[in-house]
PDB file of N, CA and C in Angstrom:
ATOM      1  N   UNK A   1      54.762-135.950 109.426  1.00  0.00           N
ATOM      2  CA  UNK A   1      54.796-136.626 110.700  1.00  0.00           C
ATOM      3  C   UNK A   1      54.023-135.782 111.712  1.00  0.00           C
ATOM      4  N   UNK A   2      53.011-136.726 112.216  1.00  0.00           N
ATOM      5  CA  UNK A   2      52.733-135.445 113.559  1.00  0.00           C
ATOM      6  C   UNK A   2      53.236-135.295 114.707  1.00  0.00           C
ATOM      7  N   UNK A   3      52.816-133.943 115.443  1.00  0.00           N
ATOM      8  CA  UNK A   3      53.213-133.815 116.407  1.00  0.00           C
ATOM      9  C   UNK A   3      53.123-135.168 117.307  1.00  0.00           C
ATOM     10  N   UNK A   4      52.487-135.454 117.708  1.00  0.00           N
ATOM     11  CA  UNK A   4      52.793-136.939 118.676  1.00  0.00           C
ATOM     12  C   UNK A   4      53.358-137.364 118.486  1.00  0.00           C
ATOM     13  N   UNK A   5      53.785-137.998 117.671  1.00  0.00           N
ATOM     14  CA  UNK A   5      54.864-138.963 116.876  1.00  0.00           C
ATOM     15  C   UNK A   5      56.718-138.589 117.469  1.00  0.00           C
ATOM     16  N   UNK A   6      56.409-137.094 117.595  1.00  0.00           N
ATOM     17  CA  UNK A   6      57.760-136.487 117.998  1.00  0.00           C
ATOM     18  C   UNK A   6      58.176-136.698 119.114  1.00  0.00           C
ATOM     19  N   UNK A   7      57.191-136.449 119.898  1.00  0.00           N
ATOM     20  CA  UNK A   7      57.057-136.663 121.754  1.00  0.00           C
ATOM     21  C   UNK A   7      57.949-138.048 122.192  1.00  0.00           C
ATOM     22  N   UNK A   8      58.345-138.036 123.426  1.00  0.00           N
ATOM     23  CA  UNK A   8      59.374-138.805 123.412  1.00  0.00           C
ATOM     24  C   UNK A   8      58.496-139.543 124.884  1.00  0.00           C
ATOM     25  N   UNK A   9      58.405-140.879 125.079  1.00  0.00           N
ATOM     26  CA  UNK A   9      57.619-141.453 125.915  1.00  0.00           C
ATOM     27  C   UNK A   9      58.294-143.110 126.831  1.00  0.00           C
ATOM     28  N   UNK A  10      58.473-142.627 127.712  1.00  0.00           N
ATOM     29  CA  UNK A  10      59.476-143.808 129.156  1.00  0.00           C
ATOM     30  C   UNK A  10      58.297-143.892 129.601  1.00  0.00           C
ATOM     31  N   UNK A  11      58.657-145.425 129.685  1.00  0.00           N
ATOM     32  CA  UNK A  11      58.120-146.280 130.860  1.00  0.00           C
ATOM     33  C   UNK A  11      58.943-147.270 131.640  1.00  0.00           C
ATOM     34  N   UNK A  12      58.480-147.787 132.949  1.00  0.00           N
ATOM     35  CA  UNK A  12      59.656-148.956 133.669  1.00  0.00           C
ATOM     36  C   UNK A  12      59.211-150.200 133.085  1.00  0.00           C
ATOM     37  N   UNK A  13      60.790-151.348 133.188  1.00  0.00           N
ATOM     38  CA  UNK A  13      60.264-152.475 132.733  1.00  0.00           C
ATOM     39  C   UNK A  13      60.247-153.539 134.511  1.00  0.00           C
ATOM     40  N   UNK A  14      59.424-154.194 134.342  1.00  0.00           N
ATOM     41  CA  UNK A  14      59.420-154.815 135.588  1.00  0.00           C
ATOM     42  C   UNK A  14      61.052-155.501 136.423  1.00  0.00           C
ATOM     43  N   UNK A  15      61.645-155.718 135.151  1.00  0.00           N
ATOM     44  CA  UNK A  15      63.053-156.699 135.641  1.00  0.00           C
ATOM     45  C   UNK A  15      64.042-154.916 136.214  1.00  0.00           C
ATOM     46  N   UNK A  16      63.632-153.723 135.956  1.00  0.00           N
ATOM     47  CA  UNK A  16      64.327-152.189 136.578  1.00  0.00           C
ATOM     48  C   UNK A  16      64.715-151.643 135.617  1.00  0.00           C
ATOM     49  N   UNK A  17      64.332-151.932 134.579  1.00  0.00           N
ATOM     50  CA  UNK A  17      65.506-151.404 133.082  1.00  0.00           C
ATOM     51  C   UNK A  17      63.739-150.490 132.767  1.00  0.00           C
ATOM     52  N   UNK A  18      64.002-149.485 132.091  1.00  0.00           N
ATOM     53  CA  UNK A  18      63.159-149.022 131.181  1.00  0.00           C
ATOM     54  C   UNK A  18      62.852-148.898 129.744  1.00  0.00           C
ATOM     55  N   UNK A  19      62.132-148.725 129.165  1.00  0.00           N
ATOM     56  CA  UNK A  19      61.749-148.738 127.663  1.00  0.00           C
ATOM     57  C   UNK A  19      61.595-147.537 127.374  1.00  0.00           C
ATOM     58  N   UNK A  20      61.986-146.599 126.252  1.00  0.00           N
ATOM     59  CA  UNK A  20      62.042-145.295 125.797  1.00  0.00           C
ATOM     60  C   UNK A  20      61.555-145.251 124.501  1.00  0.00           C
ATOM     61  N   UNK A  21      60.258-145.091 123.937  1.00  0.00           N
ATOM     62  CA  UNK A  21      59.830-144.420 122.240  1.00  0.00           C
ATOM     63  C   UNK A  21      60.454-143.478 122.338  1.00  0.00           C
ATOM     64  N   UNK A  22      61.552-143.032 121.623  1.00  0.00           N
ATOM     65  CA  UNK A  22      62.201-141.677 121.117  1.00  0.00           C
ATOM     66  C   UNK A  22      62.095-141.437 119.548  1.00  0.00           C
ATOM     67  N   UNK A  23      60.926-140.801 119.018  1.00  0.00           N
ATOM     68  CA  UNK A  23      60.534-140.272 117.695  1.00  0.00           C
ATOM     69  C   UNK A  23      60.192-141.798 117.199  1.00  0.00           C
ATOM     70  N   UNK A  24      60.896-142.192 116.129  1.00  0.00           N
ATOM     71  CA  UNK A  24      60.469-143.353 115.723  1.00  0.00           C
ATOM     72  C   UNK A  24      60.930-144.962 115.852  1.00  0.00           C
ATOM     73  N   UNK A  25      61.731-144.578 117.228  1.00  0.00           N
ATOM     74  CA  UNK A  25      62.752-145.445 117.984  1.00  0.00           C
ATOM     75  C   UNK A  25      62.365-146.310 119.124  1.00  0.00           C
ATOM     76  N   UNK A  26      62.205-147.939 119.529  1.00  0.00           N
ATOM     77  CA  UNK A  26      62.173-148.244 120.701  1.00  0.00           C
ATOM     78  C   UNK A  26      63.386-148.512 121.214  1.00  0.00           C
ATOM     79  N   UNK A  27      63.760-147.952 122.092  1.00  0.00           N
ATOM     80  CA  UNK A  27      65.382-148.169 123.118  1.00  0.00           C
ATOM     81  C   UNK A  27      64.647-149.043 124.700  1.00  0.00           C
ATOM     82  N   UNK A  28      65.395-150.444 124.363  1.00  0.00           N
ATOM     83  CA  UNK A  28      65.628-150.977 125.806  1.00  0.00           C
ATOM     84  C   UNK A  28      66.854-151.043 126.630  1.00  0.00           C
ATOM     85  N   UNK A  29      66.620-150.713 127.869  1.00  0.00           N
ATOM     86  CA  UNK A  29      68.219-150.497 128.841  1.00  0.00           C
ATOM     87  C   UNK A  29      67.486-151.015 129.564  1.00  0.00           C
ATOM     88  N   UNK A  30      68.766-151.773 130.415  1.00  0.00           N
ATOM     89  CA  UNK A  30      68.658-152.699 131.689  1.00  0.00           C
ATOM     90  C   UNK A  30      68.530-151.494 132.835  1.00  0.00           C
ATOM     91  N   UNK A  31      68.459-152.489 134.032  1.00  0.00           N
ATOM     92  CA  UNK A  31      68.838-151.298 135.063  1.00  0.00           C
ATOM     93  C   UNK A  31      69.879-150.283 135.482  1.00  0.00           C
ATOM     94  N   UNK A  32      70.898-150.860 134.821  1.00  0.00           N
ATOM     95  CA  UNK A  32      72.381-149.997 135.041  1.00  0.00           C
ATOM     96  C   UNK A  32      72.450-149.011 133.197  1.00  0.00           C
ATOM     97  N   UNK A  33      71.466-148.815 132.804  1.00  0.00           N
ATOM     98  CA  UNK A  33      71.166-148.306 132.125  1.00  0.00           C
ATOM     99  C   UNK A  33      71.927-148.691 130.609  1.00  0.00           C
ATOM    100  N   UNK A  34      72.350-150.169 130.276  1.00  0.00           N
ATOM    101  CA  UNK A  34      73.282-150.477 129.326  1.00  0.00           C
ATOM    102  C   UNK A  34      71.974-150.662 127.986  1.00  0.00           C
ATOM    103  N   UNK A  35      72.341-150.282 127.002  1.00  0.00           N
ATOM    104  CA  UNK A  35      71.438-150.549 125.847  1.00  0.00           C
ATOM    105  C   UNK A  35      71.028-151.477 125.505  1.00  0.00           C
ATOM    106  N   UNK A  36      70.312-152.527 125.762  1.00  0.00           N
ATOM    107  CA  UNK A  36      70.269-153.756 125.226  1.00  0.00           C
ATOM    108  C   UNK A  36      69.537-154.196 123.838  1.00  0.00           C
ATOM    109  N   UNK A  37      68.733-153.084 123.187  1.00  0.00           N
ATOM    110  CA  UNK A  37      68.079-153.253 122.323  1.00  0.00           C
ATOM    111  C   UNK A  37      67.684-152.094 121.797  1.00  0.00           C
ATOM    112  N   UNK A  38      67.594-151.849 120.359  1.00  0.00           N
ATOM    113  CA  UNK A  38      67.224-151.095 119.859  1.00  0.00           C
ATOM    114  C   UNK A  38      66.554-151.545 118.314  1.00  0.00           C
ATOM    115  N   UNK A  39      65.378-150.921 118.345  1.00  0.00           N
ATOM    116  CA  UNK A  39      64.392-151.147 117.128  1.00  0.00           C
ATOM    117  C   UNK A  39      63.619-149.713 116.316  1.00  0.00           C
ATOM    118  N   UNK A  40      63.695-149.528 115.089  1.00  0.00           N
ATOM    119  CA  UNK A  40      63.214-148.726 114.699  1.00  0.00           C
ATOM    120  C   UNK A  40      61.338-149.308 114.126  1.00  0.00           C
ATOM    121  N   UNK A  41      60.851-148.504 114.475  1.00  0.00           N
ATOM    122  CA  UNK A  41      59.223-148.501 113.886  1.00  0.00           C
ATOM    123  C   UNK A  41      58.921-147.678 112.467  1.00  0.00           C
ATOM    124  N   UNK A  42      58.030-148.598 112.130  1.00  0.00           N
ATOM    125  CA  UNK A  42      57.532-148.028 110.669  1.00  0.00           C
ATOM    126  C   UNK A  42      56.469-146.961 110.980  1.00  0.00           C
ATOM    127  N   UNK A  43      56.754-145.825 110.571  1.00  0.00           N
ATOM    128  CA  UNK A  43      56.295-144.333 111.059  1.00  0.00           C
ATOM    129  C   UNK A  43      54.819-144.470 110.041  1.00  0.00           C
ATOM    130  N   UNK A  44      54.870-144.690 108.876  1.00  0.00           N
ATOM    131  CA  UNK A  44      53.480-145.133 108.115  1.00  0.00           C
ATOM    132  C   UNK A  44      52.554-145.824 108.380  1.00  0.00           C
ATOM    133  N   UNK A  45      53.123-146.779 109.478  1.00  0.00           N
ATOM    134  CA  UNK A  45      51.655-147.817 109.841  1.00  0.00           C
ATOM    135  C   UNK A  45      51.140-146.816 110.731  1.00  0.00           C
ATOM    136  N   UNK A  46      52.125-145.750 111.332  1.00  0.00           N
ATOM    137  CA  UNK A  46      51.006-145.162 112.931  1.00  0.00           C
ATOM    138  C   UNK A  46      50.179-143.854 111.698  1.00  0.00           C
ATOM    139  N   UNK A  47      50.578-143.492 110.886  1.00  0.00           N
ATOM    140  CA  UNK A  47      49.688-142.505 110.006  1.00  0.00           C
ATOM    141  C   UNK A  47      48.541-143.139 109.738  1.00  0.00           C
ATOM    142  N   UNK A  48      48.483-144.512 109.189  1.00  0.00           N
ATOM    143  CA  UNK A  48      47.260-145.034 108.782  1.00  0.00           C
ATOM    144  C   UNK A  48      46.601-145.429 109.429  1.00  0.00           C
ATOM    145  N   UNK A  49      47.163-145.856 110.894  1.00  0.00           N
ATOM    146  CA  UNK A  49      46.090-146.038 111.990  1.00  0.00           C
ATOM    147  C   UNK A  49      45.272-145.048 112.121  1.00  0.00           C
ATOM    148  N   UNK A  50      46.258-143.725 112.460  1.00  0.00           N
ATOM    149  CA  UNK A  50      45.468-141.966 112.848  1.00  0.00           C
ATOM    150  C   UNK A  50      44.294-141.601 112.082  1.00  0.00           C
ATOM    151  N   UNK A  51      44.529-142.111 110.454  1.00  0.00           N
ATOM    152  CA  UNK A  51      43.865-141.721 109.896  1.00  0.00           C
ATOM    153  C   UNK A  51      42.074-142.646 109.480  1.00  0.00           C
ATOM    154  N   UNK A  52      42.932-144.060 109.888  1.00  0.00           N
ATOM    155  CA  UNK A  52      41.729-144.851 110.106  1.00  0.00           C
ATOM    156  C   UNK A  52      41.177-144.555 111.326  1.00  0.00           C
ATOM    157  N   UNK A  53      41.274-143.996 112.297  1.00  0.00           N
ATOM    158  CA  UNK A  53      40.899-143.860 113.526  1.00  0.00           C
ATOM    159  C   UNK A  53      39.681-142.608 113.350  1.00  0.00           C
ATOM    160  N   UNK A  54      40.493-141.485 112.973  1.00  0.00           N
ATOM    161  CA  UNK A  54      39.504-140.199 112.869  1.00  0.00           C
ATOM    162  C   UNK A  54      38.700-140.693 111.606  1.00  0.00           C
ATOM    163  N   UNK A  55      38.892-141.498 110.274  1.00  0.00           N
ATOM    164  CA  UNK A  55      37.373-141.899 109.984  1.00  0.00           C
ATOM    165  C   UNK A  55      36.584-142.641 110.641  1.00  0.00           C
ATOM    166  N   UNK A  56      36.790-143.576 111.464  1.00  0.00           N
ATOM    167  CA  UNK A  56      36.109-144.106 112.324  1.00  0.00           C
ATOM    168  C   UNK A  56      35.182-143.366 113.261  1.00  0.00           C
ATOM    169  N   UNK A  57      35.700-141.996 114.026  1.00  0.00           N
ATOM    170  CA  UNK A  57      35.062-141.334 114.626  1.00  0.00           C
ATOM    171  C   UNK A  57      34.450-140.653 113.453  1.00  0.00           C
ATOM    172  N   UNK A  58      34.506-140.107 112.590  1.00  0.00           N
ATOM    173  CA  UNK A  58      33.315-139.420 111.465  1.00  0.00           C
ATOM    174  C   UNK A  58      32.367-140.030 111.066  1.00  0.00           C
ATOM    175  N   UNK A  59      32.808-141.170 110.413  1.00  0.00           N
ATOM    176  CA  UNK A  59      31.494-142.554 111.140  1.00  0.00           C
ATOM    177  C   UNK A  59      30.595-142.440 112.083  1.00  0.00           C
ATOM    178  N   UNK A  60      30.776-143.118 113.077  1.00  0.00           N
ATOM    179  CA  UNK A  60      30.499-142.841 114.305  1.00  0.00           C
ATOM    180  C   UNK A  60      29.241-141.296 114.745  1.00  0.00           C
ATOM    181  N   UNK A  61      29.923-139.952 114.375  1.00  0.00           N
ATOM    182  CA  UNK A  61      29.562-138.837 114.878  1.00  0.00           C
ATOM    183  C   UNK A  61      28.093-138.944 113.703  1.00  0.00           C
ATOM    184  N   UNK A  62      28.417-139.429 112.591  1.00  0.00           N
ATOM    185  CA  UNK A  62      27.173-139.360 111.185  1.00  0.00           C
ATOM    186  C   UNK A  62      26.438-139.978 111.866  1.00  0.00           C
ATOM    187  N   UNK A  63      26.483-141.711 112.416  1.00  0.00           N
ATOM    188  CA  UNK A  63      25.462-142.570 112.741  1.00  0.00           C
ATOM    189  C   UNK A  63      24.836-142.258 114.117  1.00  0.00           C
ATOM    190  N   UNK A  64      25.213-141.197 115.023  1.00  0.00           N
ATOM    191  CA  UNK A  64      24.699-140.751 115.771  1.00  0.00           C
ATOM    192  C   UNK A  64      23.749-139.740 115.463  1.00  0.00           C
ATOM    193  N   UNK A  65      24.094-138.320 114.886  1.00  0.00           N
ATOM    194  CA  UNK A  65      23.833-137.974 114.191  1.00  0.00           C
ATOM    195  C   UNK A  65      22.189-138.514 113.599  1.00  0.00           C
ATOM    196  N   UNK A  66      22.611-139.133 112.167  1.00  0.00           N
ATOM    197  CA  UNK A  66      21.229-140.076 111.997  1.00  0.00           C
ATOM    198  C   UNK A  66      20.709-140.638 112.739  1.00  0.00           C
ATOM    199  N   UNK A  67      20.896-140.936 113.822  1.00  0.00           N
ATOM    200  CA  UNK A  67      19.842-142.250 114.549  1.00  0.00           C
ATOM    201  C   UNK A  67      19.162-141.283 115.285  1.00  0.00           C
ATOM    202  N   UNK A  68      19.563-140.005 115.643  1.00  0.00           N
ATOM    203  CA  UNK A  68      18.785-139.431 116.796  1.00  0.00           C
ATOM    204  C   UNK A  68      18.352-138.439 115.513  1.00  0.00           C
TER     205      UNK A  68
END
């Protein structure tokens, strides 16, 4: 798992409640802070993004690279 993945990340929701990623967790609370939802994420799809991502940029850095 990487480091990012660990990091723990709030944001507000417009109705006053906020949304919390905690590791591999989305937590929704209202404004009086009651739990209203909780969902776990599949930690493998964000690896294969990461990893499709940085080949994408190696891509990328080659065809630059070649063209110039």
């Amino acid at each position: 798992m990487a480091q990012s993945e660990l990091q723990n990340h709030l944001t507000t929701n417009t109705d006053g409640g906020i949304i919390v990623l905690a590791g591999n967790r989305l937590l929704k609370y209202d404004k009086d802070l009651n739990l209203l939802r909780k969902v776990e994420l599949d930690v493998e799809i964000n690896e294969r993004l990461q990893t499709i991502r940085a080949n994408d940029i190696k891509i990328s850095e080659l065809v630059r690279f070649l063209w110039w």
